[in-house]
Structures are given as C-alpha cells and as structure tokens.
Protein backbone atom coordinates (compact mmCIF):
# COMPACT_ATOMS: atom_id res chain seq x y z
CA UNK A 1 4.22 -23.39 17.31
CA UNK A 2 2.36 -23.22 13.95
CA UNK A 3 3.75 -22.00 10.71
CA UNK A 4 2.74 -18.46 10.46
CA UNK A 5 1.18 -18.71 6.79
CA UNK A 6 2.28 -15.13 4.60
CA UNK A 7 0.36 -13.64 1.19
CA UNK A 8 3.03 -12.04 -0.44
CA UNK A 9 2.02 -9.12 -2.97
CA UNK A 10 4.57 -7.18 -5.23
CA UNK A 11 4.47 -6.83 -8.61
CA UNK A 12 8.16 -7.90 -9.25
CA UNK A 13 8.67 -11.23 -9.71
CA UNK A 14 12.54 -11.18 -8.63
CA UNK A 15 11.16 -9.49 -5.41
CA UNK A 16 8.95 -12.26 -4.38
CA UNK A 17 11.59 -14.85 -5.64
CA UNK A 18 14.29 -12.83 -3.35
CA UNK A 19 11.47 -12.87 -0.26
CA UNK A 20 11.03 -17.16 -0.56
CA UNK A 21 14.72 -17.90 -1.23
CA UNK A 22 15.12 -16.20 2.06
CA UNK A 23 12.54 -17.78 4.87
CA UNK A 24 12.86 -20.90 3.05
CA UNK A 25 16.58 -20.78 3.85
CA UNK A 26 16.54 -18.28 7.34
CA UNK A 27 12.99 -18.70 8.57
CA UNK A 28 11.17 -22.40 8.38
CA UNK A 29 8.38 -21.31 10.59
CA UNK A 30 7.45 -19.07 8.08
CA UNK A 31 5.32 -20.10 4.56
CA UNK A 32 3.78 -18.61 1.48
CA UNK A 33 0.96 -20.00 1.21
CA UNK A 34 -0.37 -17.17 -1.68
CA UNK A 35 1.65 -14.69 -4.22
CA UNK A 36 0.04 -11.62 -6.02
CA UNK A 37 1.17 -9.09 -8.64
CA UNK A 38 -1.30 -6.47 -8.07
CA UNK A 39 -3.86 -4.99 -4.91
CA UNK A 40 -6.74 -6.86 -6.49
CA UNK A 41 -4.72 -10.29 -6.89
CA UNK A 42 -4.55 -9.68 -2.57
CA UNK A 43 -8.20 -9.21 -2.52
CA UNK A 44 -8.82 -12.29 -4.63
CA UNK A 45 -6.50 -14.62 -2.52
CA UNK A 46 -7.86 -13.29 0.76
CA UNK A 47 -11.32 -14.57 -0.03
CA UNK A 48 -9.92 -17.80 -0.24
CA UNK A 49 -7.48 -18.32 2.07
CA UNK A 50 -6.13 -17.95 5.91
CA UNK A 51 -3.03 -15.97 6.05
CA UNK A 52 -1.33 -15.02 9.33
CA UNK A 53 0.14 -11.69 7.80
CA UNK A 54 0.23 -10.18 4.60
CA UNK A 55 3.17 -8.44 3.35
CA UNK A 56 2.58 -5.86 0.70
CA UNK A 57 4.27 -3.79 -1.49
CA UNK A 58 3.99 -0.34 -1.21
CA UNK A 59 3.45 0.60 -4.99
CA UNK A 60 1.16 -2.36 -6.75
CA UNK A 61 -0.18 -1.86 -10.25
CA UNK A 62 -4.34 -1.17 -10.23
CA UNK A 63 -4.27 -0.74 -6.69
CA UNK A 64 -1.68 0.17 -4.09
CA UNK A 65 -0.43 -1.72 -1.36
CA UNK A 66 -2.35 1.23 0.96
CA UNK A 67 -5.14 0.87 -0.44
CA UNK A 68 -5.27 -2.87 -0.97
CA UNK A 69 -4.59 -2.68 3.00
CA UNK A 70 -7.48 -0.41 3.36
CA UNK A 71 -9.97 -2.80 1.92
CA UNK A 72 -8.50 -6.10 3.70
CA UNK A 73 -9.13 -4.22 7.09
CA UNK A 74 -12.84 -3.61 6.15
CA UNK A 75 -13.57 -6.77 5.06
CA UNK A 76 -11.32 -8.93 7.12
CA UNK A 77 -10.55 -6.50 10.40
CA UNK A 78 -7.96 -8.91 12.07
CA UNK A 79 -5.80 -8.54 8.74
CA UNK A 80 -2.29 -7.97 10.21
CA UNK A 81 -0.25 -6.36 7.13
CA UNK A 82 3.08 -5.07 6.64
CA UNK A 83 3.97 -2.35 4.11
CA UNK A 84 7.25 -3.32 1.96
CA UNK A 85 8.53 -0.04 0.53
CA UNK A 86 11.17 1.51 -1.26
CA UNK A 87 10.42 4.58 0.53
CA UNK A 88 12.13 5.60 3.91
CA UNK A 89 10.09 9.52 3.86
CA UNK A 90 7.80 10.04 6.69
CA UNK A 91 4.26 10.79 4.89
CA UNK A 92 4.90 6.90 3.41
CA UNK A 93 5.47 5.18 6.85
CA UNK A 94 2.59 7.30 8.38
CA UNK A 95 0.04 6.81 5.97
CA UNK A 96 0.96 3.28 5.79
CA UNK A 97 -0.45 3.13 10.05
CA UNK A 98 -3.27 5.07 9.35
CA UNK A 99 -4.21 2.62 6.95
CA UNK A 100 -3.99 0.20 9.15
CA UNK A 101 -0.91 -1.56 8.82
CA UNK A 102 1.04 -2.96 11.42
CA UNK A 103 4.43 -3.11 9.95
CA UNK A 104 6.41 -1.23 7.89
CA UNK A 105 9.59 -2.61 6.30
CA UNK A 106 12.10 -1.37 3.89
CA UNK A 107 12.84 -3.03 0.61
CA UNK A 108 17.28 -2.45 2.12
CA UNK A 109 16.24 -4.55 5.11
CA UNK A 110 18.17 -7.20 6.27
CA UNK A 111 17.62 -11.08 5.95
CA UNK A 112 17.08 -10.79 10.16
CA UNK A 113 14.88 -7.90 9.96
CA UNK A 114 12.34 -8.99 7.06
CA UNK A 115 12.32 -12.40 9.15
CA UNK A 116 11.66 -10.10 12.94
CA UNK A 117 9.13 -8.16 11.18
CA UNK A 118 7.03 -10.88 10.60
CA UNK A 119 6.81 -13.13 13.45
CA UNK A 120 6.58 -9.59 15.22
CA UNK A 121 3.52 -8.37 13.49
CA UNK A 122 2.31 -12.04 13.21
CA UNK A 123 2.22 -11.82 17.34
CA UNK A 124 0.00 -8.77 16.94
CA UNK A 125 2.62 -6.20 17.06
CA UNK A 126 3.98 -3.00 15.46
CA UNK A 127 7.60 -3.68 13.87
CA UNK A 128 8.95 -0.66 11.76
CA UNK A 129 12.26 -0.57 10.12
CA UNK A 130 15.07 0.96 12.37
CA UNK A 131 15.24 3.41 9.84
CA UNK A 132 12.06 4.78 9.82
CA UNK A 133 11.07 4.02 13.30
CA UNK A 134 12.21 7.80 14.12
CA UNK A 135 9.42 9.37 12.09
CA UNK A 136 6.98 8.05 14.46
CA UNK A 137 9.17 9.07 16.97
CA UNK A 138 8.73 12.79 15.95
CA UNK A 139 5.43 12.19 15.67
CA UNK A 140 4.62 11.27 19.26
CA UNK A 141 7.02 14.06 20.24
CA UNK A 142 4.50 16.45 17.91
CA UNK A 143 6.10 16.85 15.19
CA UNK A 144 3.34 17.53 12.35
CA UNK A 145 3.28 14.35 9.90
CA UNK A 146 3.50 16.42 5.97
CA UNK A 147 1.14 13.82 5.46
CA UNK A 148 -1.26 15.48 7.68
CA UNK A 149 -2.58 18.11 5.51
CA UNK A 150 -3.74 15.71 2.79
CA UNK A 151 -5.64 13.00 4.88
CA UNK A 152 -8.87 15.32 5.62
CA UNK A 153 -9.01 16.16 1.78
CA UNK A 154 -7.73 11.96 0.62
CA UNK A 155 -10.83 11.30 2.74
CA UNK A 156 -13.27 13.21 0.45
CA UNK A 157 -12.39 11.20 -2.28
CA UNK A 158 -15.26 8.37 -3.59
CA UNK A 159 -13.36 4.60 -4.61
CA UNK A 160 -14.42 5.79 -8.35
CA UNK A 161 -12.38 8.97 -7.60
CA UNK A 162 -9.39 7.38 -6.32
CA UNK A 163 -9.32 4.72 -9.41
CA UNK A 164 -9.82 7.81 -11.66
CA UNK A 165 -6.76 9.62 -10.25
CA UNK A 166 -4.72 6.53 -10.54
CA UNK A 167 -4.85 6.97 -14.40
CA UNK A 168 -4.56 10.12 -14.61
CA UNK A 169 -1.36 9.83 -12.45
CA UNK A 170 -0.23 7.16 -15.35
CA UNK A 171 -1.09 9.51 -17.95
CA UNK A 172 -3.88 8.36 -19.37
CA UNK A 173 -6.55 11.05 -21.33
CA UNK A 174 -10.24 11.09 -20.45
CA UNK A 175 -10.53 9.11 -23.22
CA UNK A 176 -8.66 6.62 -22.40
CA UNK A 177 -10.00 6.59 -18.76
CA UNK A 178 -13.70 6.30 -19.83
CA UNK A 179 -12.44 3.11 -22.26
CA UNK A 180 -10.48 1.43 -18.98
CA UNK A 181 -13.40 2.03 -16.91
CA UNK A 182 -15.93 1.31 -18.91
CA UNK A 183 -17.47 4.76 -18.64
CA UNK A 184 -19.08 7.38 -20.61
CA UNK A 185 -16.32 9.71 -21.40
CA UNK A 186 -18.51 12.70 -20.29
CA UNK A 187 -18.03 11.15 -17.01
CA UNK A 188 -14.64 10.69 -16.95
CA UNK A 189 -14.16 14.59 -17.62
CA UNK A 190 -16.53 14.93 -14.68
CA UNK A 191 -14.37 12.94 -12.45
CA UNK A 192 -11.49 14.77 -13.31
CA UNK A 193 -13.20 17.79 -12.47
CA UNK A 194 -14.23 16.85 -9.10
CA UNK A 195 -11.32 15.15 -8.05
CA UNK A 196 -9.54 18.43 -8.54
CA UNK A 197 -11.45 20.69 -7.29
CA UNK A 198 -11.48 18.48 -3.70
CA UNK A 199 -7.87 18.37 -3.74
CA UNK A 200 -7.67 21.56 -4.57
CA UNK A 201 -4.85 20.87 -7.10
CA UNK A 202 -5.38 22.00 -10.65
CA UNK A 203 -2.15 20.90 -12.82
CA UNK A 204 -1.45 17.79 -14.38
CA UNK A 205 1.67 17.51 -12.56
CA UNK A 206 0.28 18.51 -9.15
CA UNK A 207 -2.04 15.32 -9.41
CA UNK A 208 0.86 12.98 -10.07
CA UNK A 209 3.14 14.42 -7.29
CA UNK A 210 -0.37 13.85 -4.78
CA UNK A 211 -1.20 10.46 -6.02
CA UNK A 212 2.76 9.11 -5.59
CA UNK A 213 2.65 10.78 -2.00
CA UNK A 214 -0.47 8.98 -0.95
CA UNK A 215 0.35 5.72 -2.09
CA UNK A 216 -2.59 5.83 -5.40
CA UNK A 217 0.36 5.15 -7.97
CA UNK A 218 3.77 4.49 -8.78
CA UNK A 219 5.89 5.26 -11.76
C-alpha cells in the first residue's frame, strides 16, 4: 500500500513537532508531505500538492480550520479532512461535519487514535474521537445540535462578513479593520452594521462568544 501523504495545519509549532515525532515513530505508512501555520498557508499548499488527508486545527490564525475546510471542499471536493480540536462540546464536532469534514479528533487523543483516525478517514471514512462520538449519537437519536440555531443565520453571512467578524472577535476597532483590510473605514462601520443586524447580536461581547462557537476565531 502507498504512503497516505498528510498536510498538517496548526499554528503551534510544538503541536506539529508532537504530530511528526509520533507517525514517524508509530505510523511509517503515514508522511507529511506539507506544514501550515494558518487556513490560508492550507489553501496555498493545496494548490500545489496531492495530499491524502488533511488534518487541521480547529482554531488557525486568519482563517479557521472550518472554514479553511469549507474552501478546500469547494475547490478540491474529494478533500478528506480531519478537525484537530481542543474542544470536546457538541456545536464544535457538528459544525466541523457540516463543513465537510470527515474526522474529528481531539488534541487528548492517543498515539493509536491520531494514527486510526487517519488511515480511517484516508479510506474514505468517518472516525470521531470516542469522546465525542456520542454527540452525534444524540443527534441521530434527535437530539437538537445548539449549533442548529446559528447555521441558517452563519449562512447569511458574505466571505467579507465573516473576515470582518474575525477582527472584531480579536478586538480590533473599525479603524483598525478598514487598515487590515485595506478598506475605506466607512465600510468597515458598514460591515459591522450588517453583520449584526443578521446575527441578530448587538454587543461586543455577544459577537466574540458567536464567532468562538462557530469556529471564525480563537483567543
């Protein structure tokens, strides 16, 4: 059998250092053959090379791991991608398969499990961590996802929009928004405006909590 070729994208070094000391010691089927930072390092690598799976981290700088899944699928619909994630709450692992991922691991897993999860997913099927494998569970059994609410009304929201909330989330000012984007700062008020009026959330605070929830940001 072939190697199964991995892009590996977190924005901690010590992470991806951790992830190679371990299928270069456990796993010798498996290869990096690309590393990333950040969502838009994935998108860059992609364009040039052939992975067999991708495995993500949830919460990347200048673009999440969701939404950095999101755009692999449309441009490359046979991506197979695993979520990494800190996060064991449902609205995480659920928004993470409605992106489009097939996996979803947790950062606590074990050597076995990281190592499982790929060559699963790689084979073109769904591995989820033991741990949060009951969520979907619940889900099929009908219990409503808290995620569910939000996905109409995350929907609604242009790529601009979803960039712009991403800053506010870190705190920036409309000022300082209009300056990273390049962007008359009229327009950057006007985005702010709009983004919460569709989400009908009107707080400072309320934005942040949204944007951690659906995978935009990370603090």
């Amino acid at each position: 059998m072939d190697d199964i070729k991995v892009i590996l994208g977190d924005d901690h070094e010590i992470v991806r250092e951790g992830i190679k000391a371990i299928l270069e010691s456990k796993a010798r089927d498996i290869k990096i053959i690309g590393e990333a930072s950040n969502g838009e390092e994935v998108l860059k690598l992609a364009n040039n090379r052939a992975p067999d799976v991708y495995l993500l981290d949830i919460s990347m700088p200048l673009m999440s791991g969701i939404e950095t899944t999101r755009r692999l699928l449309k441009k490359f619909p046979k991506s197979k991608i695993i979520i990494f994630s800190v996060h064991e709450e449902s609205s995480f692992v659920e928004k993470a398969l409605k992106s489009g991922a097939k996996g979803y691991l947790l950062k606590e897993s074990m050597t076995e499990e990281v190592i499982r999860g790929i060559r699963e997913v790689c084979m073109n099927r769904i591995y989820l961590s033991p741990k949060v494998a009951k969520f979907v569970v619940q889900g099929y059994l009908g219990k409503k996802s808290p995620a569910e609410s939000h996905e109409a009304t995350r929907q609604q929201l242009s790529e601009r929009e979803i960039g712009v909330l991403q800053h506010i989330a870190n705190g920036l000012s409309n000022k300082e928004i209009a300056q990273k984007l390049g962007i008359a700062l009229n327009t950057a008020h006007v985005h702010r405006s709009n983004i919460m009026s569709k989400l009908d959330i009107h707080r400072q605070a309320g934005l942040i909590r949204y944007a951690l929830k659906e995978g935009i940001t990370h603090l």
